[in-house]
Protein backbone atom coordinates (compact mmCIF):
# COMPACT_ATOMS: atom_id res chain seq x y z
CA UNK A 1 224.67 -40.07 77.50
CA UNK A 2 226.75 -38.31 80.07
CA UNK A 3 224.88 -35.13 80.27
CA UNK A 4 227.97 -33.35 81.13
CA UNK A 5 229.06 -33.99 77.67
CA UNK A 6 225.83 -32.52 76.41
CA UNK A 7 226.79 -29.26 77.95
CA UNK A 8 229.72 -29.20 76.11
CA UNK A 9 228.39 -30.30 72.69
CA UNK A 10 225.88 -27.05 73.56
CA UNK A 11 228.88 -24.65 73.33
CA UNK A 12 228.32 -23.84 77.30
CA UNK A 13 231.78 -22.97 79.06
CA UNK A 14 231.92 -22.72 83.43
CA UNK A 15 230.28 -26.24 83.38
CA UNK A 16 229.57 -27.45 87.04
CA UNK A 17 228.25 -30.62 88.30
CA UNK A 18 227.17 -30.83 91.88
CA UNK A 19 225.96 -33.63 93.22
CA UNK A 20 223.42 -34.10 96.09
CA UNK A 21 222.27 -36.91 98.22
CA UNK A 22 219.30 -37.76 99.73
CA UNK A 23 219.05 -40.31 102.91
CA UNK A 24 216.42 -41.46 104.54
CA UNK A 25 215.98 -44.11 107.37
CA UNK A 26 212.65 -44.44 107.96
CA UNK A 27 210.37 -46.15 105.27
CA UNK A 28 207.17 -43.96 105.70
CA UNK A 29 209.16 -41.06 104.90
CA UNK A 30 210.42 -42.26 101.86
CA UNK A 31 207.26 -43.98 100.83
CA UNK A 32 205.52 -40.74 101.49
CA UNK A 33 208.55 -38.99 98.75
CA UNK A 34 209.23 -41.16 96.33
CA UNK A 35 205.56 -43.46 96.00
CA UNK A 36 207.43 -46.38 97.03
CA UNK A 37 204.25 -48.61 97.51
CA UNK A 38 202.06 -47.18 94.59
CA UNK A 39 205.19 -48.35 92.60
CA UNK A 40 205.30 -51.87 93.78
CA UNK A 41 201.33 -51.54 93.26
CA UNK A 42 201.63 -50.41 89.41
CA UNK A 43 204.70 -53.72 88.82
CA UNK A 44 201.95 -56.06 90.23
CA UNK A 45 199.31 -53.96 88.28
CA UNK A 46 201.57 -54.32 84.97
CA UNK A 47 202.94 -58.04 85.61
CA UNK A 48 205.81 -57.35 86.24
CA UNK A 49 206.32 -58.59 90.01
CA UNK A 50 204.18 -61.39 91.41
CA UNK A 51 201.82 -60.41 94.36
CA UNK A 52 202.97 -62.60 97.00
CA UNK A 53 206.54 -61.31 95.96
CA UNK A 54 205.54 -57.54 96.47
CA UNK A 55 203.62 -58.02 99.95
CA UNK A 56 206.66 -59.97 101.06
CA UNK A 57 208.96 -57.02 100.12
CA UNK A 58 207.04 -54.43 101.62
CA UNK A 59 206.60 -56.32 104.72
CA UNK A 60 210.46 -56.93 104.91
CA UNK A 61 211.15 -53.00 104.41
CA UNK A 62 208.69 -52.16 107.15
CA UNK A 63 210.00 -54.44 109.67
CA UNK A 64 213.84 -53.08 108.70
CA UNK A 65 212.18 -49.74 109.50
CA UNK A 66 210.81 -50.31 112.63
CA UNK A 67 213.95 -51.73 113.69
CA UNK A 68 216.07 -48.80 112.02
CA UNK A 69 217.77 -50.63 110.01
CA UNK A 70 216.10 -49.48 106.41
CA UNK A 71 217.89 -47.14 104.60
CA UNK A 72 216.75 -45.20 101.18
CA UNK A 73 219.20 -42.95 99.25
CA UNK A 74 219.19 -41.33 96.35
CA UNK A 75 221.90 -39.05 94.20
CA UNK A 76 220.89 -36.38 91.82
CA UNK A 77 223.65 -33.96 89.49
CA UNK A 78 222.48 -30.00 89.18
CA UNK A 79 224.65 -29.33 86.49
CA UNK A 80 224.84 -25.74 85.40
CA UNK A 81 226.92 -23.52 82.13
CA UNK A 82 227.10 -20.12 81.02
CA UNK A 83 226.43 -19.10 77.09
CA UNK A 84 229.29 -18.22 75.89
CA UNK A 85 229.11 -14.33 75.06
CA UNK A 86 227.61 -13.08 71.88
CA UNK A 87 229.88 -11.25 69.80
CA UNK A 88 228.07 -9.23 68.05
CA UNK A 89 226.81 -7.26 71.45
């Protein structure tokens, strides 16, 4: 559900959504944020991606970095309301 919607369901009135985006170009930095390789470790760890498959991607993503071509990105909404004001105060 959109959770600007939720906001209004809530009563909440001044509702703003900002977005903000996160880029990153090297692959140890966004390993080192978002657990990109203890990720790929828990899918082989739960069966969901094959070994060979998850050595081969990680290998691919490190070369891309080393030759600056990897790119990471990621977009996250702060959205933010007011109460409206109690009348009885």
């Amino acid at each position: 559900m959109d959770i600007r919607v939720l906001f209004v369901e809530a009563g909440l009135h001044e509702i703003r959504v900002e977005p903000s985006v996160s880029v990153m170009t090297e692959f140890e930095t966004a390993d080192s944020v978002y657990n990109i390789s203890q990720t790929v470790d828990r899918a082989v760890a739960m069966g969901l991606l094959a070994p060979s498959a998850a050595e081969s991607w990680l290998a691919d993503v490190k070369e891309l970095s080393r030759h600056g071509l990897f790119l990471c990105t990621l977009t996250t909404f702060t959205v933010t309301g007011r109460k409206p004001p109690n009348p009885g105060n």
